[in-house]
Protein backbone atom coordinates (compact mmCIF):
# COMPACT_ATOMS: atom_id res chain seq x y z
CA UNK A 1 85.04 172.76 -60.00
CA UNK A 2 83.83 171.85 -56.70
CA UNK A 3 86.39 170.91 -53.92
CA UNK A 4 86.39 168.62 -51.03
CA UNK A 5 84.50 170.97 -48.76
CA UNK A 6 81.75 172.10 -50.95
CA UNK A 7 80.90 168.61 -51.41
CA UNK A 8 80.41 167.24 -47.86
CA UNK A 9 78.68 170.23 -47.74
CA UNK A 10 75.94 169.93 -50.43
CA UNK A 11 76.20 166.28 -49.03
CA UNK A 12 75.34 167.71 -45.39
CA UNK A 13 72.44 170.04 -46.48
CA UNK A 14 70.93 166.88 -48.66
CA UNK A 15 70.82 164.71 -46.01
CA UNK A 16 69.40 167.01 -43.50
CA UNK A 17 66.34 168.21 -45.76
CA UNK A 18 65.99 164.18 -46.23
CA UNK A 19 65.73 164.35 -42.66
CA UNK A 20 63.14 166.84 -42.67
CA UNK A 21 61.04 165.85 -44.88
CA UNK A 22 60.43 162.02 -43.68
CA UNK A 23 60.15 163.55 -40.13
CA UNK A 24 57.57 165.33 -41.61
CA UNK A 25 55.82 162.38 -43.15
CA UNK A 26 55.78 160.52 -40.25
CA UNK A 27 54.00 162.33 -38.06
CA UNK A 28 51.16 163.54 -40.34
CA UNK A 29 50.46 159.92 -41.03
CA UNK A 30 46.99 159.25 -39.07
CA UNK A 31 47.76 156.29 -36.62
CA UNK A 32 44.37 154.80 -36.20
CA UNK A 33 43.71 152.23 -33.64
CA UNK A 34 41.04 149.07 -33.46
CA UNK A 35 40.02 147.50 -30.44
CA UNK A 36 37.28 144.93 -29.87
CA UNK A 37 33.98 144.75 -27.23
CA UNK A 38 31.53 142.44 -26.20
CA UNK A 39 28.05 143.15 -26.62
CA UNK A 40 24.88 141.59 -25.56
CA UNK A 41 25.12 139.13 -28.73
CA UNK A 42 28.29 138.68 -29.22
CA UNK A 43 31.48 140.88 -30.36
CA UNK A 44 31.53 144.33 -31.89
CA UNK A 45 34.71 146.70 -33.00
CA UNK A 46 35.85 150.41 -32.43
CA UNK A 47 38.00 152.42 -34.65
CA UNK A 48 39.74 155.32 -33.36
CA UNK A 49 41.98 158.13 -34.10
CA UNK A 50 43.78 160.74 -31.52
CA UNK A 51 41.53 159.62 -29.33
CA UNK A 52 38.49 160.06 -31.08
CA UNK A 53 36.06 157.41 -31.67
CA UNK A 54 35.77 157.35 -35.43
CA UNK A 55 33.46 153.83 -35.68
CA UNK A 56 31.96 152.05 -33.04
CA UNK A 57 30.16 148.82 -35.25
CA UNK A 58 27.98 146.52 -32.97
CA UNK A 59 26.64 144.26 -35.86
CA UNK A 60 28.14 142.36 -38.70
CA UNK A 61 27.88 144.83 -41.66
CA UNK A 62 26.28 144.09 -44.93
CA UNK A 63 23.80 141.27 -43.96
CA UNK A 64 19.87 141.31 -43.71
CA UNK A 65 20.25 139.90 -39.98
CA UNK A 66 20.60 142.10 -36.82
CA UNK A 67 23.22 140.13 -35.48
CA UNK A 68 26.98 140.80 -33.78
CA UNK A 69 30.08 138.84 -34.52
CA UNK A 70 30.40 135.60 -33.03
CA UNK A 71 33.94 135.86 -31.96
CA UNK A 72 36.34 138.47 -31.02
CA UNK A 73 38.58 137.43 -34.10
CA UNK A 74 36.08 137.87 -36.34
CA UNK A 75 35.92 141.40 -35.12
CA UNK A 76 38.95 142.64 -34.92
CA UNK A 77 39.37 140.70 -38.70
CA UNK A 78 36.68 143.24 -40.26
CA UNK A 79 37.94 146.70 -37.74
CA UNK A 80 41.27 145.63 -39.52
CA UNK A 81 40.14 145.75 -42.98
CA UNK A 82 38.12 148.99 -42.31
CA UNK A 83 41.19 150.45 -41.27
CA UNK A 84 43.37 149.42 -44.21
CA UNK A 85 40.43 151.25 -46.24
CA UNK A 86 40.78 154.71 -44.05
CA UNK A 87 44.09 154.04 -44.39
CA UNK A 88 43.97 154.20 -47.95
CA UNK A 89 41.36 156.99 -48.20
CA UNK A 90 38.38 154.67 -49.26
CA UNK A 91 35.19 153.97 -48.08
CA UNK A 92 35.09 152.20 -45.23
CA UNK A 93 32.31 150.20 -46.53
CA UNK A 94 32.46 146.67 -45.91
CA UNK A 95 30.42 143.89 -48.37
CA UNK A 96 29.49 140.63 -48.30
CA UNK A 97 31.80 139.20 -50.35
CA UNK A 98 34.51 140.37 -48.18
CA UNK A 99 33.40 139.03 -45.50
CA UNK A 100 32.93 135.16 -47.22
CA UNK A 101 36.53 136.35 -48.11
CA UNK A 102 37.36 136.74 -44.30
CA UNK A 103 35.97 133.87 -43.45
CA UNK A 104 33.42 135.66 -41.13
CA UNK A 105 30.67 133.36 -39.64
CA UNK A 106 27.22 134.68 -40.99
């Protein structure tokens, strides 16, 4: 039988290990960063990790047309949806749809 002692014991060494272990998944979690910049036509969008610049997108993705976002929310909407996908280990690949989703002017 296990007494008093024992107990708040196995209690103790559970909680620390707990501890340890979301510690420890906290700080391997990737914190990536978006920011936005003007270009000559417009807006454009970096993603970045540690300091390293991981996506630096001048021009609306997934159209026929050579052209940057028209404003700086647009942007930072689409850098923000490319980082839930890196987030989530996808491809950062962005379509159309999504952006008729995001309400991006085309």
């Amino acid at each position: 039988m296990i007494n008093k002692k024992q107990f708040f014991s196995y209690i103790l060494k559970n909680i620390i290990v707990l501890a340890f272990l979301f510690s420890a998944s906290c700080t391997k979690r990737e914190t990536l960063k978006t920011a936005s910049f003007q270009t000559h036509l417009g807006w454009g969008y970096t993603i970045a990790s540690k300091e390293k610049l991981l996506i630096k997108q001048t021009v609306i993705p997934a159209i026929s047309n050579i052209k940057s976002f028209e404003t700086e929310a647009d942007a930072l909407k689409v850098a923000n949806l490319v980082k839930q996908k890196l987030q989530q280990n996808l491809s950062p690949t962005v379509t159309k749809n999504e952006l008729i989703l995001l309400k991006i002017k085309l």
